[in-house]
N, C-alpha and C. Protein backbone atom coordinates (compact mmCIF):
# COMPACT_ATOMS: atom_id res chain seq x y z
N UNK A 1 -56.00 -18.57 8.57
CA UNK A 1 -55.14 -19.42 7.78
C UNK A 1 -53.83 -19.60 8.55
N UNK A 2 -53.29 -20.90 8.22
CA UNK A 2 -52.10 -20.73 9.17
C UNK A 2 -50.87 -21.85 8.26
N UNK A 3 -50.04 -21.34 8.47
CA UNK A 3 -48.32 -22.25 7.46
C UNK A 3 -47.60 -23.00 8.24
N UNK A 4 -47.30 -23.85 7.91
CA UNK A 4 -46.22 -25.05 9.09
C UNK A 4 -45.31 -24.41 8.79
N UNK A 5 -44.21 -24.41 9.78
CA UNK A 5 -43.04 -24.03 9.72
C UNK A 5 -42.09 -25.28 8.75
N UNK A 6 -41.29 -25.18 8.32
CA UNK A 6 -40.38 -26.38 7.31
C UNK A 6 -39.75 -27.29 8.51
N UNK A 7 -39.41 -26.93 9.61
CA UNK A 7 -38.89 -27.06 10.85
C UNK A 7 -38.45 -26.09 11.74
N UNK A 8 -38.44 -26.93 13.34
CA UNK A 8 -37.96 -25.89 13.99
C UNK A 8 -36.57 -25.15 13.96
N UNK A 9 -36.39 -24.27 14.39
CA UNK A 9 -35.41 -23.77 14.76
C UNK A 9 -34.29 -24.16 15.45
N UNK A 10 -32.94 -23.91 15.16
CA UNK A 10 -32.32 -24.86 16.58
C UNK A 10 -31.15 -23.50 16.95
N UNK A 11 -30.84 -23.74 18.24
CA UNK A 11 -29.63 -22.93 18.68
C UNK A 11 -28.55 -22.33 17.68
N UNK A 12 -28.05 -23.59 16.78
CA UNK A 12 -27.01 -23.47 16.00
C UNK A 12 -27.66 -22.48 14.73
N UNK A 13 -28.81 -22.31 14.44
CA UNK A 13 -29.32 -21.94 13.64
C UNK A 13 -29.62 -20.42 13.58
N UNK A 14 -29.69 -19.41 14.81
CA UNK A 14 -29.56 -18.49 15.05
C UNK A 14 -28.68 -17.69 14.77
N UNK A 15 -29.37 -16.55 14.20
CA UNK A 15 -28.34 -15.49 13.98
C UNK A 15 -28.34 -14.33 14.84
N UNK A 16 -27.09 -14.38 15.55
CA UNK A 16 -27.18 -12.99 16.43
C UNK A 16 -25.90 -12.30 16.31
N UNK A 17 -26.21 -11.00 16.40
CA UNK A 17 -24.54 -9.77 16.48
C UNK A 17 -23.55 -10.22 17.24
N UNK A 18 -24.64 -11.29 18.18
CA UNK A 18 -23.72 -10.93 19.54
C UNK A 18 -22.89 -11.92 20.02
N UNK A 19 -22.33 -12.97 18.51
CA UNK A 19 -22.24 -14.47 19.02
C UNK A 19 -23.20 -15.45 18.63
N UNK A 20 -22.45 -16.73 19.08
CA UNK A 20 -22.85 -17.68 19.42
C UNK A 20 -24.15 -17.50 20.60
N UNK A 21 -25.30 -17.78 20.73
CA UNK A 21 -25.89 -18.05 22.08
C UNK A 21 -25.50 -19.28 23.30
N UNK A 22 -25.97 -18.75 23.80
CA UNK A 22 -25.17 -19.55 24.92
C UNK A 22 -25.99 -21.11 25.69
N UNK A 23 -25.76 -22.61 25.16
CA UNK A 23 -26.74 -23.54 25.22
C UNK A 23 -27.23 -23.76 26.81
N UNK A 24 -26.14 -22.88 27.77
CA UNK A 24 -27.48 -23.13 28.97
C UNK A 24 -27.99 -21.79 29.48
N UNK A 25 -28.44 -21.06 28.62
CA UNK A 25 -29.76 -20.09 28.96
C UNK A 25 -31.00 -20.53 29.31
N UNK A 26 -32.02 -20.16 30.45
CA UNK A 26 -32.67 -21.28 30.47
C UNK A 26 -34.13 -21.01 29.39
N UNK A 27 -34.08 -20.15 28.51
CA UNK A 27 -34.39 -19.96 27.42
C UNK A 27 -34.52 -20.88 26.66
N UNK A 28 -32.83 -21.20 26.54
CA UNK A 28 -32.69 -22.27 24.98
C UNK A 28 -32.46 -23.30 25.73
N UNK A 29 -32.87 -23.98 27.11
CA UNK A 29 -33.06 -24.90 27.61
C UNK A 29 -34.75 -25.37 27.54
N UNK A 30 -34.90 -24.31 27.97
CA UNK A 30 -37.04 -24.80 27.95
C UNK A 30 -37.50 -24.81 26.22
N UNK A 31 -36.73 -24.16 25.47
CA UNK A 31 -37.15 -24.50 24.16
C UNK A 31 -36.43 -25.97 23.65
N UNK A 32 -36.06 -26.29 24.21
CA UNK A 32 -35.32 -27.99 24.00
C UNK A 32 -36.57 -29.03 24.62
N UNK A 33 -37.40 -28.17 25.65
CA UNK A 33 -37.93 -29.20 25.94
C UNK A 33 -39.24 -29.27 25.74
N UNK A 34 -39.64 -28.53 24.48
CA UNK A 34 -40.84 -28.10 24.49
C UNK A 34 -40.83 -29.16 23.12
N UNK A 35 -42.04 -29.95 22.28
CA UNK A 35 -41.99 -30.21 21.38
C UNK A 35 -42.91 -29.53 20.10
N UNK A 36 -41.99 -28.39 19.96
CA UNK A 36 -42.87 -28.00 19.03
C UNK A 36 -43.74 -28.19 17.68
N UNK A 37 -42.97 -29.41 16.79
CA UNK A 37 -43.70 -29.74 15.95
C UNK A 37 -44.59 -30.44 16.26
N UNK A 38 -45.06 -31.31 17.22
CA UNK A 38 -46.09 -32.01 17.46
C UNK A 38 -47.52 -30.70 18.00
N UNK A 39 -46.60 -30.11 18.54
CA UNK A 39 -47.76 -28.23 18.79
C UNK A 39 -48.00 -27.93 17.79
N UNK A 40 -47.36 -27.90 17.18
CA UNK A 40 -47.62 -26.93 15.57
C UNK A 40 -48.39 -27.53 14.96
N UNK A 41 -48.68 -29.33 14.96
CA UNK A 41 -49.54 -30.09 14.18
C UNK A 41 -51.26 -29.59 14.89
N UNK A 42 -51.13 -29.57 16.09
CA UNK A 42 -52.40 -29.76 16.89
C UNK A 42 -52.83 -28.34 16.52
N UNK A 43 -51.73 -26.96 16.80
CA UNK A 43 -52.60 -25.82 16.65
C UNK A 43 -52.93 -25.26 14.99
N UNK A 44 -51.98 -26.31 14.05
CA UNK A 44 -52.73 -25.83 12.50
C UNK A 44 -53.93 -26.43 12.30
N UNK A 45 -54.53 -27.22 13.10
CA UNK A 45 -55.49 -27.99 12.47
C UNK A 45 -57.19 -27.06 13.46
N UNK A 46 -56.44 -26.22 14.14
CA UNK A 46 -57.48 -24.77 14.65
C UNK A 46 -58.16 -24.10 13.31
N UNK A 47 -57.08 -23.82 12.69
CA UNK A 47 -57.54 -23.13 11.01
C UNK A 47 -57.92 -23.93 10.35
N UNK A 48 -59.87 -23.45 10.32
CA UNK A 48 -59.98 -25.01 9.03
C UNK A 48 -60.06 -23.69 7.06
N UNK A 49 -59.90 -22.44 7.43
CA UNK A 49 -60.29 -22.24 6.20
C UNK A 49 -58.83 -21.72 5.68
N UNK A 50 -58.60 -22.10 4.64
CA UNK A 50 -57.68 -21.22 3.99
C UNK A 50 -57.33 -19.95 3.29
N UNK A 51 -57.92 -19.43 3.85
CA UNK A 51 -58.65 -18.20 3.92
C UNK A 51 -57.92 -17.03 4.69
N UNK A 52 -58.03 -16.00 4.19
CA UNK A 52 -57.38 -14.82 5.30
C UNK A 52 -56.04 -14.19 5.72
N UNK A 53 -56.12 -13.69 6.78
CA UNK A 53 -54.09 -13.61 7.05
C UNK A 53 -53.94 -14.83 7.85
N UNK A 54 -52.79 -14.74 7.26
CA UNK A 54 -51.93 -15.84 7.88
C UNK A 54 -51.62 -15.86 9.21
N UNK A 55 -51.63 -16.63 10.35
CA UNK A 55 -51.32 -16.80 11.61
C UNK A 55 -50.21 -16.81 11.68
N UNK A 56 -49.67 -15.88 13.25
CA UNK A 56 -48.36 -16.15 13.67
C UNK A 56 -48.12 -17.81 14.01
N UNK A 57 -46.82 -18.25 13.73
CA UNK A 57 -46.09 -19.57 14.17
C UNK A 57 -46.59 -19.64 16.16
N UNK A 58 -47.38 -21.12 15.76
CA UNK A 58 -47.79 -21.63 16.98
C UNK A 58 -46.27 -21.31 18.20
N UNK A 59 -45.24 -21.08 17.84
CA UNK A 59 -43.76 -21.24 18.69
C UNK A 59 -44.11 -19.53 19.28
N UNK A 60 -44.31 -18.71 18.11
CA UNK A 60 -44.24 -17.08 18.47
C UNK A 60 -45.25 -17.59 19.37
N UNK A 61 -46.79 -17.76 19.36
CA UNK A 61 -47.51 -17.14 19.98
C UNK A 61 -47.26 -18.23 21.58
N UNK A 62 -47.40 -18.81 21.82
CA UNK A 62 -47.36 -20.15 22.74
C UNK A 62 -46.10 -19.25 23.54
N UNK A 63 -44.90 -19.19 23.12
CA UNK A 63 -43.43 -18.83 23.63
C UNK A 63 -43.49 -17.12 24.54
N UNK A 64 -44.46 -16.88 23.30
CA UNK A 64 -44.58 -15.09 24.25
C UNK A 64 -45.70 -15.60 25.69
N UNK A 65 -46.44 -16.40 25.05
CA UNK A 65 -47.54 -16.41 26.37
C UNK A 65 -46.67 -17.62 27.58
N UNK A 66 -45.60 -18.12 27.46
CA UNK A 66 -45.12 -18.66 28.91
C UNK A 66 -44.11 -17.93 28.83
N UNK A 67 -42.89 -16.58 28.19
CA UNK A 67 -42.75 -15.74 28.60
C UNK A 67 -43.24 -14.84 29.94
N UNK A 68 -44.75 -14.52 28.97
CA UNK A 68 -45.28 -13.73 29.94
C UNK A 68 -45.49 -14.27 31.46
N UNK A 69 -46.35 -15.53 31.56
CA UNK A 69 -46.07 -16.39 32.45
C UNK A 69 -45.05 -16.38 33.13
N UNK A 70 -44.15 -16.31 33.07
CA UNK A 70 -42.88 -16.75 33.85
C UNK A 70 -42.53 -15.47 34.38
N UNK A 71 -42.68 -14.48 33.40
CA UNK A 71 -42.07 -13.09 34.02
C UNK A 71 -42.40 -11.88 34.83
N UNK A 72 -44.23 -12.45 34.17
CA UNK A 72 -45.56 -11.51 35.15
C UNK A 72 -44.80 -10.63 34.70
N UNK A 73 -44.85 -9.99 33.47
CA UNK A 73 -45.18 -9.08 32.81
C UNK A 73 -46.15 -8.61 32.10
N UNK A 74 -46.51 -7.10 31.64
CA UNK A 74 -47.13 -7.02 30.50
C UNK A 74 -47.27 -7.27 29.49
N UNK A 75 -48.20 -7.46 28.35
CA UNK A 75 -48.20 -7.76 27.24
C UNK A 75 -47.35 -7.06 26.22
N UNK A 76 -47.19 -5.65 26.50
CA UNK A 76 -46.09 -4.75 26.68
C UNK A 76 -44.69 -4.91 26.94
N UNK A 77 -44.67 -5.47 28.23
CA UNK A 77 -43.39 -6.10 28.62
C UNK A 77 -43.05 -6.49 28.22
N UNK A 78 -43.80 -8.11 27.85
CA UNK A 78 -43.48 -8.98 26.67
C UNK A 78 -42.54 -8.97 25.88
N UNK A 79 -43.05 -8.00 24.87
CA UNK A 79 -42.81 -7.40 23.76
C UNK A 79 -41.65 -6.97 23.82
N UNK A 80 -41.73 -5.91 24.53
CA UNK A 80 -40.54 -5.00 24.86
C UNK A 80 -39.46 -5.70 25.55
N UNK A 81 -39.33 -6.94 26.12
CA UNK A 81 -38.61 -7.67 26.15
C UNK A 81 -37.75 -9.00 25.06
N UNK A 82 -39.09 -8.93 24.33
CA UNK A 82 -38.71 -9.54 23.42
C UNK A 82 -37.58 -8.78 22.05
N UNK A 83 -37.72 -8.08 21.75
CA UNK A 83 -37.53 -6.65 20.84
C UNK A 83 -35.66 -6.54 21.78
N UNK A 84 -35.63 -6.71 23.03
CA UNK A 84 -34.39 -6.37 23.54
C UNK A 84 -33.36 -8.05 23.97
N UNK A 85 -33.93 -8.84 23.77
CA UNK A 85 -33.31 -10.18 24.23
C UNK A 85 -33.50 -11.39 23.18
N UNK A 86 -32.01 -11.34 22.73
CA UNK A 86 -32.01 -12.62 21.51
C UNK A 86 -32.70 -14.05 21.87
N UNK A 87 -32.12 -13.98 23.41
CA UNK A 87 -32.50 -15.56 23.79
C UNK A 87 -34.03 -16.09 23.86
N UNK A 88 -34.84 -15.02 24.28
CA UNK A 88 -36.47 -14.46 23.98
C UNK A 88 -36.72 -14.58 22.67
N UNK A 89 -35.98 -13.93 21.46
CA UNK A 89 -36.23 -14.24 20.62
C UNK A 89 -36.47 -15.75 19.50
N UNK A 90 -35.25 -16.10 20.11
CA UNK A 90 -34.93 -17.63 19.92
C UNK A 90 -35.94 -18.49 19.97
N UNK A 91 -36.45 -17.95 21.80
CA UNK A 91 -37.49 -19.06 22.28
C UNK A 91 -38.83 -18.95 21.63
N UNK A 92 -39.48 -17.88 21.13
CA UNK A 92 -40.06 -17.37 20.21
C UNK A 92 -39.85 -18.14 18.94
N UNK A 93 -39.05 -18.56 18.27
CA UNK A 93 -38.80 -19.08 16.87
C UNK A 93 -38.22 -18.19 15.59
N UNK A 94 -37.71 -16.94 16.11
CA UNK A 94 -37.17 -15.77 15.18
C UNK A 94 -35.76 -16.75 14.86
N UNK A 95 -35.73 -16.34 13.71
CA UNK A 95 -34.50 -16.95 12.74
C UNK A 95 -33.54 -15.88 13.27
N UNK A 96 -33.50 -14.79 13.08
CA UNK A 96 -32.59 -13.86 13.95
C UNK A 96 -32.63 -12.70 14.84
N UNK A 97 -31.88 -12.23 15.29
CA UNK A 97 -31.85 -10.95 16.10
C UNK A 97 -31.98 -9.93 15.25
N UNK A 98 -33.62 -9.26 15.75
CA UNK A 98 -33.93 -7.95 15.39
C UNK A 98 -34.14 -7.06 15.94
N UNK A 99 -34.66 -5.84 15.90
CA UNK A 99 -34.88 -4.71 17.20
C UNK A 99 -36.19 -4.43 16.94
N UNK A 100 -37.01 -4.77 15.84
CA UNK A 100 -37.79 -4.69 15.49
C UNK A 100 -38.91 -5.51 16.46
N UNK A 101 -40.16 -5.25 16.81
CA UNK A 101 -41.24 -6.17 17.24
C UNK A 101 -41.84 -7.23 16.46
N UNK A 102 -41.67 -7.86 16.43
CA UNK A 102 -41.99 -9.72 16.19
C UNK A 102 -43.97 -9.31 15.10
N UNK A 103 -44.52 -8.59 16.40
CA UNK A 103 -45.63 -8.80 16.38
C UNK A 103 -46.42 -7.60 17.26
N UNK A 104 -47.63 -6.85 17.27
CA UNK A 104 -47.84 -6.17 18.13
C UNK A 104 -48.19 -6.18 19.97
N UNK A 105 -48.15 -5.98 20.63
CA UNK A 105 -48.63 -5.94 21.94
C UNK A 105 -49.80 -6.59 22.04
N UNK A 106 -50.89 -6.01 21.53
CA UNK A 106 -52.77 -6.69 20.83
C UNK A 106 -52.36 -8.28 20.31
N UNK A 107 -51.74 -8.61 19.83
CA UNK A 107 -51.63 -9.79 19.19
C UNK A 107 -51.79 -10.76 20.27
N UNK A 108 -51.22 -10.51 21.53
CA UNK A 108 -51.58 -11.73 22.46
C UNK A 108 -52.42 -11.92 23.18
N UNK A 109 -53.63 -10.97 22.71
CA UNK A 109 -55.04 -11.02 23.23
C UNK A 109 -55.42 -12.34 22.46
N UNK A 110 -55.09 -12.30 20.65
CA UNK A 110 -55.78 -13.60 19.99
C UNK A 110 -54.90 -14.90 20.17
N UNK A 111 -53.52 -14.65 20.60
CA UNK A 111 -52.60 -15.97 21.26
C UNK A 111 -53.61 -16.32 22.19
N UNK A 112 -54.06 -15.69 23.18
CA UNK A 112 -54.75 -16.26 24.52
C UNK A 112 -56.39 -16.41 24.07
N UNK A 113 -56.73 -15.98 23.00
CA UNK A 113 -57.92 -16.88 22.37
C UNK A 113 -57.68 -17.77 21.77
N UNK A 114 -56.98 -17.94 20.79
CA UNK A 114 -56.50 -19.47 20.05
C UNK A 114 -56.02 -20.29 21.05
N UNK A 115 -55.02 -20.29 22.13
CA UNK A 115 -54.80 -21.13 22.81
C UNK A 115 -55.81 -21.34 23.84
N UNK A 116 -56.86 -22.30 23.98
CA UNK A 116 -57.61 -22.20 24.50
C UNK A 116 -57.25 -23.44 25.78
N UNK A 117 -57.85 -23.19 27.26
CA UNK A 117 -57.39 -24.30 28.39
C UNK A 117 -57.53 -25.63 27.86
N UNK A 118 -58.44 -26.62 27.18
CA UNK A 118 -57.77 -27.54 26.43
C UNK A 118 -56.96 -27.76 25.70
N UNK A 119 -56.65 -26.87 25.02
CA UNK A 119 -55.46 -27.01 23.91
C UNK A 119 -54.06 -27.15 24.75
N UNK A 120 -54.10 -25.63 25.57
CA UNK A 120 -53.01 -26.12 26.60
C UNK A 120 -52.71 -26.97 27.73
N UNK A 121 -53.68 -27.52 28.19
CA UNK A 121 -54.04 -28.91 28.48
C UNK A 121 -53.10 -29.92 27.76
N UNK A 122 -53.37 -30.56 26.19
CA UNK A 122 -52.62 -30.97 25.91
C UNK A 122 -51.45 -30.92 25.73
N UNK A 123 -50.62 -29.19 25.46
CA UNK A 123 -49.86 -28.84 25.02
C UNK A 123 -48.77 -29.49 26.30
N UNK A 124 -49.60 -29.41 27.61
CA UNK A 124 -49.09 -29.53 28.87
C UNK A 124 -48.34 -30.85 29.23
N UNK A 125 -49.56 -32.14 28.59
CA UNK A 125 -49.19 -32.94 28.25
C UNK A 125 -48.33 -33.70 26.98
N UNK A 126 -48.16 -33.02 26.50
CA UNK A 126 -46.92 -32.79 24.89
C UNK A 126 -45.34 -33.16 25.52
N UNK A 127 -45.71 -32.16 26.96
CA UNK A 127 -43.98 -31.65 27.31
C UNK A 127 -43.95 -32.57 28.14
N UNK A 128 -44.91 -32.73 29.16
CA UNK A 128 -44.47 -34.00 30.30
C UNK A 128 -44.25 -35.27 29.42
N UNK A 129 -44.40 -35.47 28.51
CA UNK A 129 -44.97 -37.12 28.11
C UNK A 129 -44.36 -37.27 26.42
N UNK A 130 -43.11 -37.00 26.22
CA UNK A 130 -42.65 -36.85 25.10
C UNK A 130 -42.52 -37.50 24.26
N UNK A 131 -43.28 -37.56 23.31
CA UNK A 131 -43.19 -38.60 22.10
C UNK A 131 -42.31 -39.59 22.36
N UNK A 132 -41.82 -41.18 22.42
CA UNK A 132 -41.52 -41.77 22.06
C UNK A 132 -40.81 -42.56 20.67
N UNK A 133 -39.40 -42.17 20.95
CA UNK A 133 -39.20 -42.90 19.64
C UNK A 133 -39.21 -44.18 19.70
N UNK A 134 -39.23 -44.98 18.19
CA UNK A 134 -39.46 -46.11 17.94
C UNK A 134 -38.74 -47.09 18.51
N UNK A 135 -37.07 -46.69 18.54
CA UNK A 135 -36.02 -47.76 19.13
C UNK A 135 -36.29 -47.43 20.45
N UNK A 136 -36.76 -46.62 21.16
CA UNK A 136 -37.14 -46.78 23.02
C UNK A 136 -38.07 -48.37 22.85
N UNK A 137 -38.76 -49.31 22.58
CA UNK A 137 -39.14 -49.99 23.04
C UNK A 137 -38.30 -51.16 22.49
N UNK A 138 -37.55 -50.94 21.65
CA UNK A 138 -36.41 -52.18 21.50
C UNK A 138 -35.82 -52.77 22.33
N UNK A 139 -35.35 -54.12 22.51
CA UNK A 139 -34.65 -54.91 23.37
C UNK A 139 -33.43 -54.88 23.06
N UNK A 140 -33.02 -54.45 22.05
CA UNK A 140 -31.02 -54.90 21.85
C UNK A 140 -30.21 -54.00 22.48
N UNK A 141 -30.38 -53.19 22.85
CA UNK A 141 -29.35 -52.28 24.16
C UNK A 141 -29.30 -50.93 23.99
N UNK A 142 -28.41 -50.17 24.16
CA UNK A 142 -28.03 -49.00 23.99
C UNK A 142 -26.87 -48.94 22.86
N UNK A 143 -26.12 -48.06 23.04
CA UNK A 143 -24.94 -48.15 22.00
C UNK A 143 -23.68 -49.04 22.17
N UNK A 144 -22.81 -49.90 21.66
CA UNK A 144 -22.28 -50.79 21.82
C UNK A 144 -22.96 -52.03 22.36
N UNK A 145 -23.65 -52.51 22.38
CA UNK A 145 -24.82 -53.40 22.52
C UNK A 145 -24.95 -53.70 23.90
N UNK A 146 -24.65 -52.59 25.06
CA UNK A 146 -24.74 -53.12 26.26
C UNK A 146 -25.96 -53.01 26.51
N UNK A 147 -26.48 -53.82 27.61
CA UNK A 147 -27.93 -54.30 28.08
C UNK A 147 -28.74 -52.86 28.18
N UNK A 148 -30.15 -53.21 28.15
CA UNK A 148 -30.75 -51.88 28.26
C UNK A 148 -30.90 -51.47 30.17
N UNK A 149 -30.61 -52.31 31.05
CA UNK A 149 -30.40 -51.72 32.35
C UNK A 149 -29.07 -51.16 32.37
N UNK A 150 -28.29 -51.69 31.89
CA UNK A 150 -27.09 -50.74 32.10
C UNK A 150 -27.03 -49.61 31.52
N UNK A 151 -27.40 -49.38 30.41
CA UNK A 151 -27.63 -48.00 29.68
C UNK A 151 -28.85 -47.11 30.57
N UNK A 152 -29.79 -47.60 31.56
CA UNK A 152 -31.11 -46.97 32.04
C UNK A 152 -29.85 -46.83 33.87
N UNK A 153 -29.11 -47.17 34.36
CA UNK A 153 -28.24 -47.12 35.09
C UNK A 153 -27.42 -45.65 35.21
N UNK A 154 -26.74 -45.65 34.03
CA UNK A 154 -25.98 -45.01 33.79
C UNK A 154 -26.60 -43.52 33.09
N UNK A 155 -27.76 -43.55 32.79
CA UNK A 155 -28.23 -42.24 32.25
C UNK A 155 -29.45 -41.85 33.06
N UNK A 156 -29.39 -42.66 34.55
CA UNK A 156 -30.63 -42.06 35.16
C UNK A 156 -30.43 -41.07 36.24
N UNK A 157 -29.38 -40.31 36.86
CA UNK A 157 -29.31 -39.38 36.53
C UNK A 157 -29.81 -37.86 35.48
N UNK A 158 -29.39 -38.24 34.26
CA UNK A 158 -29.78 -37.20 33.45
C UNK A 158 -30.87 -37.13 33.12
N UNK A 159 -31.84 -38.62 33.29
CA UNK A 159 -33.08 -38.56 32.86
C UNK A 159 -34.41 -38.06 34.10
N UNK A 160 -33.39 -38.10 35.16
CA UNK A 160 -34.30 -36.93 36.63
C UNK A 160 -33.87 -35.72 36.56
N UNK A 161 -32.65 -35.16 36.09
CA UNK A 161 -32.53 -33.85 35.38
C UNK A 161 -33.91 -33.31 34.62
N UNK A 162 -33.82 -34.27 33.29
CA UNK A 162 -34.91 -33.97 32.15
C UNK A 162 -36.23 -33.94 32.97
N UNK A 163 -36.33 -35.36 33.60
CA UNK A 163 -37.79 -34.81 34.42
C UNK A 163 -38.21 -33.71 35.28
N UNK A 164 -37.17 -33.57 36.01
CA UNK A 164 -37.31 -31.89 36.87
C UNK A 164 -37.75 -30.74 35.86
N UNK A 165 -37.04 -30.76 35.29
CA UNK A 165 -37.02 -29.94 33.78
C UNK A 165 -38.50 -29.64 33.07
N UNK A 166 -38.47 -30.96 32.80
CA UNK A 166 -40.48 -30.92 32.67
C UNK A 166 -41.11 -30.99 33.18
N UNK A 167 -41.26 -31.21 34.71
CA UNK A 167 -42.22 -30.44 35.54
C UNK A 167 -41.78 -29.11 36.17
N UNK A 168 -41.02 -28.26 35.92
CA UNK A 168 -40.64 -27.44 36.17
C UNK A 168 -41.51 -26.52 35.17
N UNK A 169 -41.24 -27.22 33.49
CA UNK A 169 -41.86 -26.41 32.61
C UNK A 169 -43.79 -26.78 32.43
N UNK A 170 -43.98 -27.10 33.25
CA UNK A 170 -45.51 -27.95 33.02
C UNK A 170 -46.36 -26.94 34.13
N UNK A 171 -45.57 -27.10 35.07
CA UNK A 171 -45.82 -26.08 36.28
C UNK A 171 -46.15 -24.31 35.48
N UNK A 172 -45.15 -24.53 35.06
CA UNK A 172 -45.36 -22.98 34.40
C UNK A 172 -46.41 -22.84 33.32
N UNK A 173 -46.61 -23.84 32.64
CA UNK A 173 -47.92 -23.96 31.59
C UNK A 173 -49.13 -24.32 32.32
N UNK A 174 -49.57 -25.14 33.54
CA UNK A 174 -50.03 -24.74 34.25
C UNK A 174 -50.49 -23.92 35.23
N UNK A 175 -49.67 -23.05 35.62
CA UNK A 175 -50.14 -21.77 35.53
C UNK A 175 -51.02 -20.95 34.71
N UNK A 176 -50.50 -21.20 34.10
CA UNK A 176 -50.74 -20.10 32.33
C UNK A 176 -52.00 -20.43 32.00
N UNK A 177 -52.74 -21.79 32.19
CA UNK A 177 -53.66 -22.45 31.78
C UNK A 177 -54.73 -21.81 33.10
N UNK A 178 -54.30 -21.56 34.39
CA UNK A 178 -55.20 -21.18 35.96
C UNK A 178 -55.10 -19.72 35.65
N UNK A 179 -54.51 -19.16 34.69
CA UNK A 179 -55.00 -18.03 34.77
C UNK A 179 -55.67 -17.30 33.26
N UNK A 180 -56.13 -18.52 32.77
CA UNK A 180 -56.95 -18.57 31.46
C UNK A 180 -58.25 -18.71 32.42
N UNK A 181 -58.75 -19.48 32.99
CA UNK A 181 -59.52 -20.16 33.59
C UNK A 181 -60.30 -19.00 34.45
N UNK A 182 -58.65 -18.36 35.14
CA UNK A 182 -59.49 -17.15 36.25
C UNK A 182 -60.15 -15.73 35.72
N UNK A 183 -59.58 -15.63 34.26
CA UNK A 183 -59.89 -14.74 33.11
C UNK A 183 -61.37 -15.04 32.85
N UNK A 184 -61.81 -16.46 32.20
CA UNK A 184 -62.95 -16.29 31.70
C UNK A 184 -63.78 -16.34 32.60
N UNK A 185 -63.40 -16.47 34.05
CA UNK A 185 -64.70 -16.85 35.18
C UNK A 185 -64.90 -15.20 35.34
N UNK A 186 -64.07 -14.38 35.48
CA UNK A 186 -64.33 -12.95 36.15
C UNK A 186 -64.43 -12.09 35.18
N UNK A 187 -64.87 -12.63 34.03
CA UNK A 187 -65.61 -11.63 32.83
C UNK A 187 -67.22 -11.89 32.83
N UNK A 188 -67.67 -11.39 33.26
CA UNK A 188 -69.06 -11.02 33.41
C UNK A 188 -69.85 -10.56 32.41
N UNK A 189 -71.00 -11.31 32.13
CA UNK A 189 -71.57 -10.63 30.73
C UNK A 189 -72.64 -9.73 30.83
N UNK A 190 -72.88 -8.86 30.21
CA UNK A 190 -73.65 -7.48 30.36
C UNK A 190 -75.22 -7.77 30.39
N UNK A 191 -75.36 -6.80 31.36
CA UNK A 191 -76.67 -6.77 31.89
C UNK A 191 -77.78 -6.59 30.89
């Protein structure tokens, strides 16, 4: 069984001892560029029964597994990183700073079964290829009604930022996805 979140989480929304978080961690940068409600739609519709315990938030489980990814850590590590770093937590989807574990160590054995190489496949394509809003294909301009080349001029710059950004983070979910792949090839089934 699994619950939509009401929405995501945002920076401002965090509660930590320790402050404000800080908006260029690259933590609460890759969670900016991740779209999670459109994830969250694709991985609730995994659970068809309503039935059972409830699933961790597609953000927890997805967030610990390119964690891990990124850090080539243990599942352990993970954890134990997570449990010690707000900004981890954040990226995770925790409403606040706890010391407590999220979730157990074992738990991201069934993250890395539910997320299966198609799913993250798409998920991959989620982040490179970001929804479109409706006024992007409008003709009347940007803000103050200047032309839409001058507004695509002046913000292209930031928009090869954003793209580095997402193949930076695609790269890393690709990964994550080659070593799903190298998992199920070198499990061997019994004689």
């Amino acid at each position: 069984m699994y619950r939509k979140n009401d929405g995501q989480i945002t920076i401002a929304e965090f509660m930590s001892p320790f402050g404000k978080l800080d908006e260029n961690n690259r933590w609460v940068k890759k969670a900016k560029l991740i779209p999670w409600d459109r994830i969250e739609e694709r991985y609730a519709g995994l659970f068809e029964s309503g039935t059972g315990n409830v699933a961790k938030p597609v953000r927890m489980a997805l967030g610990s597994l390119l964690i891990k990814q990124e850090t080539g850590l243990s599942d352990d590590g993970v954890l134990q990183n997570v449990v010690e770093n707000p900004y981890m937590q954040y990226f995770i989807g925790l409403h606040e700073f706890t010391t407590k574990a999220p979730f157990a160590a074992t738990t991201m054995v069934y993250f890395r079964k539910r997320l299966t190489a198609e799913i993250v496949s798409e998920i991959n394509e989620m982040i490179f290829v970001p929804e479109r809003d409706e006024e992007d294909g409008a003709d009347s301009g940007g803000p103050g009604g200047n032309p839409p080349e001058a507004d695509a001029d002046s913000n292209a710059e930031e928009m090869e930022s954003q793209v580095q950004k997402r193949c930076n983070l695609v790269f890393i979910v690709a990964v994550f996805m080659w070593s799903l792949f190298d998992i199920a090839f070198t499990v061997s089934p019994k004689q």
